[in-house]
PDB file of N, CA and C in Angstrom:
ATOM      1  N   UNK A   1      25.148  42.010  14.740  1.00  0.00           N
ATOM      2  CA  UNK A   1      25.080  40.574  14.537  1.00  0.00           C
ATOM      3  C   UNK A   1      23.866  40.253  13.666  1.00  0.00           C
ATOM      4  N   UNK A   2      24.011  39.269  12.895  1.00  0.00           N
ATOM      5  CA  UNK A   2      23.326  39.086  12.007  1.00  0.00           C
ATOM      6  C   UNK A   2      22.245  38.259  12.394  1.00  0.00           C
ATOM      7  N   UNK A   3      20.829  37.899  11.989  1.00  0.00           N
ATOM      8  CA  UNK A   3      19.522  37.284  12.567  1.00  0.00           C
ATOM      9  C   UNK A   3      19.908  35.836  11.848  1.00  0.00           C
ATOM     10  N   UNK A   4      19.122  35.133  12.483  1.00  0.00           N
ATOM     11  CA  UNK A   4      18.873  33.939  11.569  1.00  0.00           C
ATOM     12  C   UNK A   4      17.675  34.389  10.851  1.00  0.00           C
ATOM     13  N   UNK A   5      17.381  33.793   9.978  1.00  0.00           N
ATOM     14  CA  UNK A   5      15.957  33.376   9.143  1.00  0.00           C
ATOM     15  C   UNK A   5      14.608  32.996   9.387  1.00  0.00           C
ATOM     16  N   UNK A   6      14.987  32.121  10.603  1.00  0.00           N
ATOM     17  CA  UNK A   6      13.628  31.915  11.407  1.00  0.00           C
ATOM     18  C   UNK A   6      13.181  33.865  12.253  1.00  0.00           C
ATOM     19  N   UNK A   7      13.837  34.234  12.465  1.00  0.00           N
ATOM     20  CA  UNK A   7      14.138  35.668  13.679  1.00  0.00           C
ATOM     21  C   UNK A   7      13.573  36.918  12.718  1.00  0.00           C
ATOM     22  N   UNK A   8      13.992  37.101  11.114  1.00  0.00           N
ATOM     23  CA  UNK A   8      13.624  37.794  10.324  1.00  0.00           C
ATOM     24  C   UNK A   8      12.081  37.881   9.794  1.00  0.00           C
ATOM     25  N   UNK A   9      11.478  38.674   9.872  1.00  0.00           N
ATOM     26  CA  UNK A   9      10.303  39.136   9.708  1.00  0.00           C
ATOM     27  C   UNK A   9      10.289  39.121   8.003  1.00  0.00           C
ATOM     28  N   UNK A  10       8.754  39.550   7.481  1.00  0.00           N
ATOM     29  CA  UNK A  10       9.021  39.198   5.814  1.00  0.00           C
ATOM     30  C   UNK A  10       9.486  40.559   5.577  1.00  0.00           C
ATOM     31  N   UNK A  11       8.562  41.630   6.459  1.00  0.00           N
ATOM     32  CA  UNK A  11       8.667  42.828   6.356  1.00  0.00           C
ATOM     33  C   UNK A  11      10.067  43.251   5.955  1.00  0.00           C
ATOM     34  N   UNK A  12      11.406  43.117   6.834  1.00  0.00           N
ATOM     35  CA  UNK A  12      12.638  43.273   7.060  1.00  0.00           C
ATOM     36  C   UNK A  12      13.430  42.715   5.581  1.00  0.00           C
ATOM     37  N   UNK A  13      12.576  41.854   5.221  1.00  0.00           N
ATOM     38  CA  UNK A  13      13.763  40.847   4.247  1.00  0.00           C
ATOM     39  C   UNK A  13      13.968  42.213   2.813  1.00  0.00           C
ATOM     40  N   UNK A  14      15.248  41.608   2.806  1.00  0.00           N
ATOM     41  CA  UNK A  14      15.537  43.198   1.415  1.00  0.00           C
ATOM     42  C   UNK A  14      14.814  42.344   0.266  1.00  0.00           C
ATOM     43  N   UNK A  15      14.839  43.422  -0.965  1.00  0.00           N
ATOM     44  CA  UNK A  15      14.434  42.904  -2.040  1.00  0.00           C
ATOM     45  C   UNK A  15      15.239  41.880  -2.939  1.00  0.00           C
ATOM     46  N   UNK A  16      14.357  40.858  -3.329  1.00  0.00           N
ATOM     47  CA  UNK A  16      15.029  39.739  -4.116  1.00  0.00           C
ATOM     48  C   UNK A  16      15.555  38.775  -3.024  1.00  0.00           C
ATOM     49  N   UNK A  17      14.973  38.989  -1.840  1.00  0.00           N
ATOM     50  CA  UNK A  17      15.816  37.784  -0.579  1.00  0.00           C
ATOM     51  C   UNK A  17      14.389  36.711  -1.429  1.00  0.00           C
ATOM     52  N   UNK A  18      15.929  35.284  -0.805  1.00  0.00           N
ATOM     53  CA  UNK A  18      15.031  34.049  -1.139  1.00  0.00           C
ATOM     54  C   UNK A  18      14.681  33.889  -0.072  1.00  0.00           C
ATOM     55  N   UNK A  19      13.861  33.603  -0.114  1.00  0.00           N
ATOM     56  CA  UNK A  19      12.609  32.836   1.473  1.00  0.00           C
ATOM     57  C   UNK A  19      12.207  31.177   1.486  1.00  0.00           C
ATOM     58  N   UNK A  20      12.896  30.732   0.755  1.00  0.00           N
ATOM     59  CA  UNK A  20      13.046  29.024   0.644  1.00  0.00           C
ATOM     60  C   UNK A  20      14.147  28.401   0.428  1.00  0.00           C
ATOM     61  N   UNK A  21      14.397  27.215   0.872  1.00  0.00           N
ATOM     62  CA  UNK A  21      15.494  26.630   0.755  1.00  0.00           C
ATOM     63  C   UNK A  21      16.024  26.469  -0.569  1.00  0.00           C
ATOM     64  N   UNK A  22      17.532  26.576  -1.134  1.00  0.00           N
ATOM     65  CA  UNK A  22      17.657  26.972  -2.707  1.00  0.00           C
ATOM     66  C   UNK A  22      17.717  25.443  -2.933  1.00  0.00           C
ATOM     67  N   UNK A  23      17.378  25.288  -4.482  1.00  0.00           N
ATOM     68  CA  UNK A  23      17.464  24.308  -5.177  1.00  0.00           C
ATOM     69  C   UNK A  23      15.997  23.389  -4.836  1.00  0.00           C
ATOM     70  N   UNK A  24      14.911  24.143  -4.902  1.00  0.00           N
ATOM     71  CA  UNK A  24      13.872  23.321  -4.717  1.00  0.00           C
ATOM     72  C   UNK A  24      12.226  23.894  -5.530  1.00  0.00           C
ATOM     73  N   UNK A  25      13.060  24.479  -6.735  1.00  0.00           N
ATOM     74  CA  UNK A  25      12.273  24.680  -7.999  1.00  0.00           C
ATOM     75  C   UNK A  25      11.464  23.433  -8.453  1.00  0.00           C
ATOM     76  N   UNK A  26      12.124  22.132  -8.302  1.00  0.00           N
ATOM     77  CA  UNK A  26      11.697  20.968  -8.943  1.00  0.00           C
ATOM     78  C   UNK A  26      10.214  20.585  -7.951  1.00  0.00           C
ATOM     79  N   UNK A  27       9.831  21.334  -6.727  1.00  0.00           N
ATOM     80  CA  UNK A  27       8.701  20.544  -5.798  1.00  0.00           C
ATOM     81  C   UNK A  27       7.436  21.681  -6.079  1.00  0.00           C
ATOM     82  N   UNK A  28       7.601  22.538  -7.384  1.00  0.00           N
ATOM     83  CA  UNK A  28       6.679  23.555  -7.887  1.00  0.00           C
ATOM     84  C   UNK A  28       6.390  23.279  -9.405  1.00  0.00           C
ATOM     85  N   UNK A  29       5.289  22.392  -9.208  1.00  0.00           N
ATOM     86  CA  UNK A  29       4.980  21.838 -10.704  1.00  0.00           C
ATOM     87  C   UNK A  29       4.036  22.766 -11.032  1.00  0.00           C
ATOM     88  N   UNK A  30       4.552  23.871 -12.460  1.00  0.00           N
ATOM     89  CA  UNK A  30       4.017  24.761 -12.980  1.00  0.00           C
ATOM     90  C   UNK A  30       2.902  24.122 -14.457  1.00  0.00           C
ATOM     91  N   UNK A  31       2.849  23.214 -14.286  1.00  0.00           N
ATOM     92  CA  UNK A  31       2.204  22.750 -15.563  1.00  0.00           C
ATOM     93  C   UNK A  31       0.884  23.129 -15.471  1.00  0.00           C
ATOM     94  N   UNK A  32       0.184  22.928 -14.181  1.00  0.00           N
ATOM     95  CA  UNK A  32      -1.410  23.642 -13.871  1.00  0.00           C
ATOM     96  C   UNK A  32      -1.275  24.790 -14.824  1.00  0.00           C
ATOM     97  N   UNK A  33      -0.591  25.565 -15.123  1.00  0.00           N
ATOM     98  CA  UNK A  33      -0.590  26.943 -15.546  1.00  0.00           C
ATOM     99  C   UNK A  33      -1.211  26.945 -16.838  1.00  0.00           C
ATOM    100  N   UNK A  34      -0.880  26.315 -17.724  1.00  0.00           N
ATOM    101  CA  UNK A  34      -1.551  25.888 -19.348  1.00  0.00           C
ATOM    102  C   UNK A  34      -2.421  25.913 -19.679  1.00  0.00           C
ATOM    103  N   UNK A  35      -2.918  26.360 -20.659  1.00  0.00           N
ATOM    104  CA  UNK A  35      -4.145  26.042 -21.655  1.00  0.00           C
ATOM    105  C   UNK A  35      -4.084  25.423 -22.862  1.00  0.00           C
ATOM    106  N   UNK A  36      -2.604  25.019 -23.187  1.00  0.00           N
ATOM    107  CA  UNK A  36      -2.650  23.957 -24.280  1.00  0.00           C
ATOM    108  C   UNK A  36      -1.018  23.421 -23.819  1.00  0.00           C
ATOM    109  N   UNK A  37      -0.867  22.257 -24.331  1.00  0.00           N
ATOM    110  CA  UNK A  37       0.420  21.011 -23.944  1.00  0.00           C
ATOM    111  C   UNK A  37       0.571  21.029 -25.479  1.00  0.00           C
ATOM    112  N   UNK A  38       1.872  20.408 -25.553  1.00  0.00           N
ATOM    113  CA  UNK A  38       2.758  20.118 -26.533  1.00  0.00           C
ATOM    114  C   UNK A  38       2.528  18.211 -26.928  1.00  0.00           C
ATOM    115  N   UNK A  39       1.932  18.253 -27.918  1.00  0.00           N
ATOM    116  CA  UNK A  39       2.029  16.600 -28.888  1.00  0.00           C
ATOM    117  C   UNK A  39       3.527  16.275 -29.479  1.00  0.00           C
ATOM    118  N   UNK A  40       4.042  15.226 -29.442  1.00  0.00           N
ATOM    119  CA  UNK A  40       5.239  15.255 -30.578  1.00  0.00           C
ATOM    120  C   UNK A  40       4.555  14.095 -31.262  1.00  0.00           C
ATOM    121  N   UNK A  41       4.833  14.266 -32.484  1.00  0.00           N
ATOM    122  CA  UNK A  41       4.457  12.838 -33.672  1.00  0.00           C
ATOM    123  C   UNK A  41       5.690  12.282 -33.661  1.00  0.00           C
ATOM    124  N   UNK A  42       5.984  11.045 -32.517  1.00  0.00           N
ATOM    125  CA  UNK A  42       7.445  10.391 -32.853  1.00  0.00           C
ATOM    126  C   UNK A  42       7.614   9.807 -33.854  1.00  0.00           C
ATOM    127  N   UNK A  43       7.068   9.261 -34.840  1.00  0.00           N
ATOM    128  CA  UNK A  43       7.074   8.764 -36.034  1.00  0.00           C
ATOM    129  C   UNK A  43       7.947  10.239 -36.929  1.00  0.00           C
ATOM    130  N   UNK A  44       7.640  11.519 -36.840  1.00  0.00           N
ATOM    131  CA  UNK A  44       8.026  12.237 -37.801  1.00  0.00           C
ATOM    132  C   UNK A  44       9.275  13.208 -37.085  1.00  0.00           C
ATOM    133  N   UNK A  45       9.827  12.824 -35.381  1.00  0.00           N
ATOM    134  CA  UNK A  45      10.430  13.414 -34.855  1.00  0.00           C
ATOM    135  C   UNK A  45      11.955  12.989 -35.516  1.00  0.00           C
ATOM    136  N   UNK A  46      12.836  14.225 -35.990  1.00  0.00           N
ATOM    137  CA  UNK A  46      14.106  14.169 -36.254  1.00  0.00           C
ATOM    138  C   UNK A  46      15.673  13.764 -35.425  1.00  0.00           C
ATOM    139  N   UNK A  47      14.833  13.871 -33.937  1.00  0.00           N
ATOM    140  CA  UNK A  47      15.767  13.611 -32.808  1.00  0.00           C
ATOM    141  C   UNK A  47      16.634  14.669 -32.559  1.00  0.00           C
ATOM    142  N   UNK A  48      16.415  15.996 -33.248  1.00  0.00           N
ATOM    143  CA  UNK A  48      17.004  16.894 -33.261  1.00  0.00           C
ATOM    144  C   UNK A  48      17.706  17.740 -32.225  1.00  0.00           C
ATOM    145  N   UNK A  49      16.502  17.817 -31.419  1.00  0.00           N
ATOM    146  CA  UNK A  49      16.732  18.131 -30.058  1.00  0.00           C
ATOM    147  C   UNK A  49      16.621  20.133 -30.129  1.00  0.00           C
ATOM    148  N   UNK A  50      16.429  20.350 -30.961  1.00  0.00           N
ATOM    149  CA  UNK A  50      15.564  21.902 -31.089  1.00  0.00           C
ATOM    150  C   UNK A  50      14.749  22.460 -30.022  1.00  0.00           C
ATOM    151  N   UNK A  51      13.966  21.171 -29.700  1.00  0.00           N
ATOM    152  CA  UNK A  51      12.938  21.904 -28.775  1.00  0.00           C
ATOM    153  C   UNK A  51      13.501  22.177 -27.480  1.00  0.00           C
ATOM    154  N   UNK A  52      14.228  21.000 -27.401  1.00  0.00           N
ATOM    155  CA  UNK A  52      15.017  20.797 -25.894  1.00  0.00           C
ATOM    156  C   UNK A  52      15.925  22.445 -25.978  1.00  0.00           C
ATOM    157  N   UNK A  53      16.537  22.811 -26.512  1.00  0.00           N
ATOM    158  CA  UNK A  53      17.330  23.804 -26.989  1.00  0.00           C
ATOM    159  C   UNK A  53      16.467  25.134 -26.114  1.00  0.00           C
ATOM    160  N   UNK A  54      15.530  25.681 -27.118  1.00  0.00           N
ATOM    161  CA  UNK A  54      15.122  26.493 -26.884  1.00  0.00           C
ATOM    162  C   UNK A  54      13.992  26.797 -25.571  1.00  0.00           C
ATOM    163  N   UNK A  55      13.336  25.555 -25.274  1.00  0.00           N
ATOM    164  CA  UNK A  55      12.982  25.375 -24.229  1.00  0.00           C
ATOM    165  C   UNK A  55      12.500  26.517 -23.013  1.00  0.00           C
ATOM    166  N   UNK A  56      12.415  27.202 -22.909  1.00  0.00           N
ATOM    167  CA  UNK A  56      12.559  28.214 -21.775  1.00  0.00           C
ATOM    168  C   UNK A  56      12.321  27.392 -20.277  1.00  0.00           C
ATOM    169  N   UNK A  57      11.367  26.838 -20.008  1.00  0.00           N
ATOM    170  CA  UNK A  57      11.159  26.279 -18.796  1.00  0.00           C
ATOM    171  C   UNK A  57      12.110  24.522 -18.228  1.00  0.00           C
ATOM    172  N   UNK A  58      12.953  24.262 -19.171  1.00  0.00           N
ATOM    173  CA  UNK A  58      13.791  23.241 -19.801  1.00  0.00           C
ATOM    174  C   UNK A  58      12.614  21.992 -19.434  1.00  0.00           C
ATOM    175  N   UNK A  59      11.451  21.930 -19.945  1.00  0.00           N
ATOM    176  CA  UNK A  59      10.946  20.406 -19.460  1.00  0.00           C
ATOM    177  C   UNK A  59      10.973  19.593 -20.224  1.00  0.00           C
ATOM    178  N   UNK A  60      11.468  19.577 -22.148  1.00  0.00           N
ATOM    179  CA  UNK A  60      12.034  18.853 -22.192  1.00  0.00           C
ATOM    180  C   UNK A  60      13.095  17.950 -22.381  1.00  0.00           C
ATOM    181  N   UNK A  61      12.429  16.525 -22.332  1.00  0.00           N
ATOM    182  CA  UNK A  61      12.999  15.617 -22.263  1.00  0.00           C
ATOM    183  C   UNK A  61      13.592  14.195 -23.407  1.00  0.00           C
ATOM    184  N   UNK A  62      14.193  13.806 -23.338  1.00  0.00           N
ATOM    185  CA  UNK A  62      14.915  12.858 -24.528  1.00  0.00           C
ATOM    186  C   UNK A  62      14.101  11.472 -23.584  1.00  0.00           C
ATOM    187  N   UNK A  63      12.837  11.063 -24.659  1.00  0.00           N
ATOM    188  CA  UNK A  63      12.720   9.701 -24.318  1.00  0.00           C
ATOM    189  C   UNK A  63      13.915   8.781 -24.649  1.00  0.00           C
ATOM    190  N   UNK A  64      13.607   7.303 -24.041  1.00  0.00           N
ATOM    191  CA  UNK A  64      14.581   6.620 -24.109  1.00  0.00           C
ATOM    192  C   UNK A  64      14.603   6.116 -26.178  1.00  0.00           C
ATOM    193  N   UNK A  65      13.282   6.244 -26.555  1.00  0.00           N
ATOM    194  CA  UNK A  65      13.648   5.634 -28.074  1.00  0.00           C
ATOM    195  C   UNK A  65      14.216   7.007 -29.137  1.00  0.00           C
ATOM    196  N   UNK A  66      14.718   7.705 -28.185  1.00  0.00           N
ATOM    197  CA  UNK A  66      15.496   9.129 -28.995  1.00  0.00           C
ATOM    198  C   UNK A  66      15.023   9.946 -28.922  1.00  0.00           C
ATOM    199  N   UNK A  67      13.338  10.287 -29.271  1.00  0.00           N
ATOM    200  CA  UNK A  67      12.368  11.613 -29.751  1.00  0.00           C
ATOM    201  C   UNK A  67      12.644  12.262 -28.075  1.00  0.00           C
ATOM    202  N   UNK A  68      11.886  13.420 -28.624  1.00  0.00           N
ATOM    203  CA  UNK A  68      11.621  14.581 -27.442  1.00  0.00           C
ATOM    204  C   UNK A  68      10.362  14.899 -27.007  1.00  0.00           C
ATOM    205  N   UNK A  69      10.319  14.613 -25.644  1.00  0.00           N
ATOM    206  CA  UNK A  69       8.327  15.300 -25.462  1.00  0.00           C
ATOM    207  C   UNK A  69       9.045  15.549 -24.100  1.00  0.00           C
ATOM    208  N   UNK A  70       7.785  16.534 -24.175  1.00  0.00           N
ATOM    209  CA  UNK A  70       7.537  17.195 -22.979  1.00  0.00           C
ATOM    210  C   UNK A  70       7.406  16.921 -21.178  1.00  0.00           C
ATOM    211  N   UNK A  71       7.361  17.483 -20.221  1.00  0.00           N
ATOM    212  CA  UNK A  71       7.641  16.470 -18.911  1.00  0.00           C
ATOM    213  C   UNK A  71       6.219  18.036 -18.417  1.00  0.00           C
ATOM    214  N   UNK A  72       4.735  17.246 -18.450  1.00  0.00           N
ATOM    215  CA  UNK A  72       3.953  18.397 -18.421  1.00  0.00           C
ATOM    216  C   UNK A  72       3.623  18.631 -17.125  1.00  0.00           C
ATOM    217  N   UNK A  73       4.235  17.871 -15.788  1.00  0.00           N
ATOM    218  CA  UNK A  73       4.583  18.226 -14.725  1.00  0.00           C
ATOM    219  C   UNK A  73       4.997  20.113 -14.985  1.00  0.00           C
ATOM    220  N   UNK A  74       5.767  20.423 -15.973  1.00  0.00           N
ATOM    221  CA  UNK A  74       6.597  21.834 -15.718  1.00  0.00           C
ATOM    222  C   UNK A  74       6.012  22.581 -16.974  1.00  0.00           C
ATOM    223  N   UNK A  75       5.581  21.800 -18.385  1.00  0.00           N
ATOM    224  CA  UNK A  75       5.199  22.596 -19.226  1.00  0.00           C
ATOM    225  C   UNK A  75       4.482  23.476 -19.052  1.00  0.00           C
ATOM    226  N   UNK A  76       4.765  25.155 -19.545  1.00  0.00           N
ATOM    227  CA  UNK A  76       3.987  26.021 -19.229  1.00  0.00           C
ATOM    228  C   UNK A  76       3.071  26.150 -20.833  1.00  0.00           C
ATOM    229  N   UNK A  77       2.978  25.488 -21.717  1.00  0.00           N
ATOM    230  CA  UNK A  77       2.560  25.681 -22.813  1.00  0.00           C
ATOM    231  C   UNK A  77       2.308  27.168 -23.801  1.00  0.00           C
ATOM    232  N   UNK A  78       3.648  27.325 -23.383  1.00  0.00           N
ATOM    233  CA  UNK A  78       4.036  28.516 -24.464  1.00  0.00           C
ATOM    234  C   UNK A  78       4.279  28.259 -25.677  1.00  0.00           C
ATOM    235  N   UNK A  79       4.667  27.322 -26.155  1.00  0.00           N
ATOM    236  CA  UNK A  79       4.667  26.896 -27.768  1.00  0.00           C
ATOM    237  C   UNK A  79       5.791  26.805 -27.960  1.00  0.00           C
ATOM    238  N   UNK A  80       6.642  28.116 -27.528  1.00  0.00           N
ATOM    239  CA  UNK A  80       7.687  27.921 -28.539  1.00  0.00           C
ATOM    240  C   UNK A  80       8.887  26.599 -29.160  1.00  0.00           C
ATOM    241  N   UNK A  81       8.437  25.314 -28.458  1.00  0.00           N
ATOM    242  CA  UNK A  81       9.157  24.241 -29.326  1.00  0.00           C
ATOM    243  C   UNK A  81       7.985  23.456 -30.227  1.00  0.00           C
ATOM    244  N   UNK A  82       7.791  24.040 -30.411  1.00  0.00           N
ATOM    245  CA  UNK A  82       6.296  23.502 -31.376  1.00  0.00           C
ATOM    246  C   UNK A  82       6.453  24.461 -32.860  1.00  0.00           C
ATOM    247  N   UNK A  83       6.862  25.668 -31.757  1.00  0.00           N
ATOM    248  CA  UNK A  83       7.274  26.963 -33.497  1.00  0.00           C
ATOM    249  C   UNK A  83       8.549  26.619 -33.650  1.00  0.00           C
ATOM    250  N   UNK A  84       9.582  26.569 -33.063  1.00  0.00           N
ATOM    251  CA  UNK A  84      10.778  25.931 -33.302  1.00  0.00           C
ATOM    252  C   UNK A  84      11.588  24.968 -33.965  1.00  0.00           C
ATOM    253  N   UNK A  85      10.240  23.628 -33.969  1.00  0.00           N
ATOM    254  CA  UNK A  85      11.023  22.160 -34.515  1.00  0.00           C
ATOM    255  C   UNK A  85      10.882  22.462 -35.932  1.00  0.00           C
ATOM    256  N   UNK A  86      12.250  21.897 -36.596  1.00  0.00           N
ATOM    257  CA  UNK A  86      11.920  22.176 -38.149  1.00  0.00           C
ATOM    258  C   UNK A  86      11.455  21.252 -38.835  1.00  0.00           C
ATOM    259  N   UNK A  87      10.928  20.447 -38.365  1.00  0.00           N
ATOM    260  CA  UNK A  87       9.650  19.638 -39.140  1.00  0.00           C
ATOM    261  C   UNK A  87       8.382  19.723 -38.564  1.00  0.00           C
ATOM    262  N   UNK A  88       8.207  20.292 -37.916  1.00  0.00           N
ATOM    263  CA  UNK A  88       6.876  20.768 -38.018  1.00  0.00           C
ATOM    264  C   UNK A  88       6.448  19.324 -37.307  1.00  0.00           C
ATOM    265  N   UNK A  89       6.627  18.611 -36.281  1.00  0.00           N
ATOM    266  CA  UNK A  89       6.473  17.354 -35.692  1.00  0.00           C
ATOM    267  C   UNK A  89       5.404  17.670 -33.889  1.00  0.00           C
ATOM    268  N   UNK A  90       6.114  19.060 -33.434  1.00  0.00           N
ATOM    269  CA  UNK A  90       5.238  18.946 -32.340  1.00  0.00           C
ATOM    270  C   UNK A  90       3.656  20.249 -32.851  1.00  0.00           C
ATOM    271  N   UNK A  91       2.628  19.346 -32.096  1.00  0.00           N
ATOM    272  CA  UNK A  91       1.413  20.369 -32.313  1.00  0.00           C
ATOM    273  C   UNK A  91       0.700  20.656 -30.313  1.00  0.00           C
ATOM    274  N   UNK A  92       0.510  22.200 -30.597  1.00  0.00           N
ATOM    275  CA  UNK A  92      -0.125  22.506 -29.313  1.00  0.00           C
ATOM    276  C   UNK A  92      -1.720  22.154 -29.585  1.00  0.00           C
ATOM    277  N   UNK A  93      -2.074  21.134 -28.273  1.00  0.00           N
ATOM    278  CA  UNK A  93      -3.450  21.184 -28.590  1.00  0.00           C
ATOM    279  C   UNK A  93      -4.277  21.658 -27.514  1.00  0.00           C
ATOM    280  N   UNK A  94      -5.309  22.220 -27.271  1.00  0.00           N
ATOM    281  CA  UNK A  94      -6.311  22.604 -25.802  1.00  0.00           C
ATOM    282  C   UNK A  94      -6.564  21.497 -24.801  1.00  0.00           C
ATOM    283  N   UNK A  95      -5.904  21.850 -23.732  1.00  0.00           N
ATOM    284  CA  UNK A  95      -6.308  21.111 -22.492  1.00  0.00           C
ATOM    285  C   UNK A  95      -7.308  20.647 -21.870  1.00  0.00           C
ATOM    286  N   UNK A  96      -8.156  21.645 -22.810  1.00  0.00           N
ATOM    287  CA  UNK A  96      -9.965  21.257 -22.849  1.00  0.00           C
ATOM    288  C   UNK A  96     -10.210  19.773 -23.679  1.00  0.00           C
ATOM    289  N   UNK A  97      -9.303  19.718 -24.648  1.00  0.00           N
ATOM    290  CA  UNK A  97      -9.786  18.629 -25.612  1.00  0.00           C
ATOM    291  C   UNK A  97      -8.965  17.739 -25.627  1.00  0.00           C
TER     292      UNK A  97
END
């Protein structure tokens, strides 16, 4: 017979067991993680939606006046929609500054 979850030890749990309730990625705001955030110049944003695309951590987001920025709750400031947009519209800058 099988244990419940509360009954299972960590020791016991096989590899890759989840140990939290699923679907609750969104209450782990990874943005602390950064050393530089993502700028968009909405004035020069294409609405393209590139960044959103490639995204890895999907944070972003389609403001309501079209452009795309970031939700830095989750941004891990890896860049890559900053190397991505083809106008050259978002810039990474230091979290220091």
């Amino acid at each position: 017979m099988a244990k419940a979850m509360d009954e299972i030890k960590w020791q016991e749990l096989e590899i890759g067991a989840v140990v939290t309730e699923p679907g609750n990625a969104a209450e782990y705001k990874t943005g602390s993680w950064r050393s530089e955030r993502p700028v968009v110049q909405k004035e020069q944003c294409i609405k393209c939606g590139v960044c959103w695309l490639f995204c890895p951590d999907m944070c972003i987001i389609r403001a309501v006046e079209g452009h795309f920025t970031a939700n830095l709750n989750y941004c891990k400031g890896c860049g890559i929609c900053a190397r991505e947009c083809p106008v050259g519209c978002i810039t990474m800058i230091s979290e220091e500054g």
